[in-house]
Protein backbone atom coordinates (compact mmCIF):
# COMPACT_ATOMS: atom_id res chain seq x y z
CA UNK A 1 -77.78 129.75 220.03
CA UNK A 2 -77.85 126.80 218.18
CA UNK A 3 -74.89 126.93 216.15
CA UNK A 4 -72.87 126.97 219.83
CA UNK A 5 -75.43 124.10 221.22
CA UNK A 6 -74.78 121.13 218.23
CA UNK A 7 -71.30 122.77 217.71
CA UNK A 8 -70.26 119.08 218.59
CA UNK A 9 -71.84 117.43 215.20
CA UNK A 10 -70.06 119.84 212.87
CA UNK A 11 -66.51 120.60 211.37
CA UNK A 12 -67.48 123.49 209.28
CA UNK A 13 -69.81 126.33 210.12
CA UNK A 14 -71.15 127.91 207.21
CA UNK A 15 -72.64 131.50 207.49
CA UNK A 16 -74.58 133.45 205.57
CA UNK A 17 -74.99 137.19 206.34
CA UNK A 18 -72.82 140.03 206.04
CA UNK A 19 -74.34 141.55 209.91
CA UNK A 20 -71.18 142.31 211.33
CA UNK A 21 -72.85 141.07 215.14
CA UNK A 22 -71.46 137.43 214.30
CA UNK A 23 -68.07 138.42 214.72
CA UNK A 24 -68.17 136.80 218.22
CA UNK A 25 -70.32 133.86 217.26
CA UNK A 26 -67.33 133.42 214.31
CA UNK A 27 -64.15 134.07 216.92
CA UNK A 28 -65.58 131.54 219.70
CA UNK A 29 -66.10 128.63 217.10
CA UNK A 30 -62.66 129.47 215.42
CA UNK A 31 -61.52 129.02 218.94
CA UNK A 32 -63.05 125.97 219.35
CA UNK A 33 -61.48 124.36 216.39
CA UNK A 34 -64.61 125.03 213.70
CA UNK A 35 -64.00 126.06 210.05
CA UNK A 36 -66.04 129.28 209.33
CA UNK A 37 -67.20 129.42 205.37
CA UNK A 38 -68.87 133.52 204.71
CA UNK A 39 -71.14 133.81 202.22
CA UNK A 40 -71.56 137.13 201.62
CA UNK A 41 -74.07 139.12 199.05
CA UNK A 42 -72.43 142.39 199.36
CA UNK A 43 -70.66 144.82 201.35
CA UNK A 44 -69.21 143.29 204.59
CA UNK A 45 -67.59 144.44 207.58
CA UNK A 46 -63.38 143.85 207.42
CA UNK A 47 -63.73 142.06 211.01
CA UNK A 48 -66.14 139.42 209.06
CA UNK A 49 -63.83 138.39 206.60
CA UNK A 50 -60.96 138.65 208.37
CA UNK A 51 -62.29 135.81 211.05
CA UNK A 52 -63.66 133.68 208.41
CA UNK A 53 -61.56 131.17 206.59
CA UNK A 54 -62.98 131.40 203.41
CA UNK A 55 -65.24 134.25 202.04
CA UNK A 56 -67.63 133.23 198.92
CA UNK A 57 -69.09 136.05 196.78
CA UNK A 58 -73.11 134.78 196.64
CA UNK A 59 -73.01 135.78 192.80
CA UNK A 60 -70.22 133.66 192.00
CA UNK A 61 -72.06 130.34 193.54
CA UNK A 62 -75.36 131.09 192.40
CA UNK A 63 -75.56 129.18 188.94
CA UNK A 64 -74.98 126.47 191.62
CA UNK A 65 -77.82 127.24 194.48
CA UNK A 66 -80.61 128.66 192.18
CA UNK A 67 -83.28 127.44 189.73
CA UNK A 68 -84.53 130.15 187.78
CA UNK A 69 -88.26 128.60 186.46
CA UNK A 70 -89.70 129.81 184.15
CA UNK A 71 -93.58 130.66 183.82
CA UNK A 72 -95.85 128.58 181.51
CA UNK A 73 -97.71 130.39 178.83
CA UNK A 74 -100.52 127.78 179.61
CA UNK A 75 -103.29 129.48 181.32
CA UNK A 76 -105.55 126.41 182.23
């Protein structure tokens, strides 16, 4: 897995999914000293969240990650 293989050039590990299979993926990089950010959309597993050292709703950030364009009334 990549995240595990360039572990070494990162501080922070910044996931997002709420699939409850990276619960092992999270616990060996807290392990190894790695800050794990969760960006989450919805519902997500208690085991997540609880491993994670900060949990960001994606609607609260998403003024900040999105461009909403909007269509031109040209038709050329």
């Amino acid at each position: 897995m990549v995240a595990i293989r360039l572990m070494s050039k990162y501080d922070t590990f910044c996931l997002f999914s709420s699939d409850s299979d990276f619960v092992s993926l999270i616990k060996f990089l807290k392990n190894n000293r790695k800050k794990v950010i969760l960006i989450k959309g919805g519902y997500v597993q208690y085991s997540l969240k609880a491993n994670s050292d900060l949990v960001i709703n994606a609607q609260d950030i998403k003024a900040n990650v999105a461009c909403i364009k909007q269509k031109s009334s040209f038709l050329g």
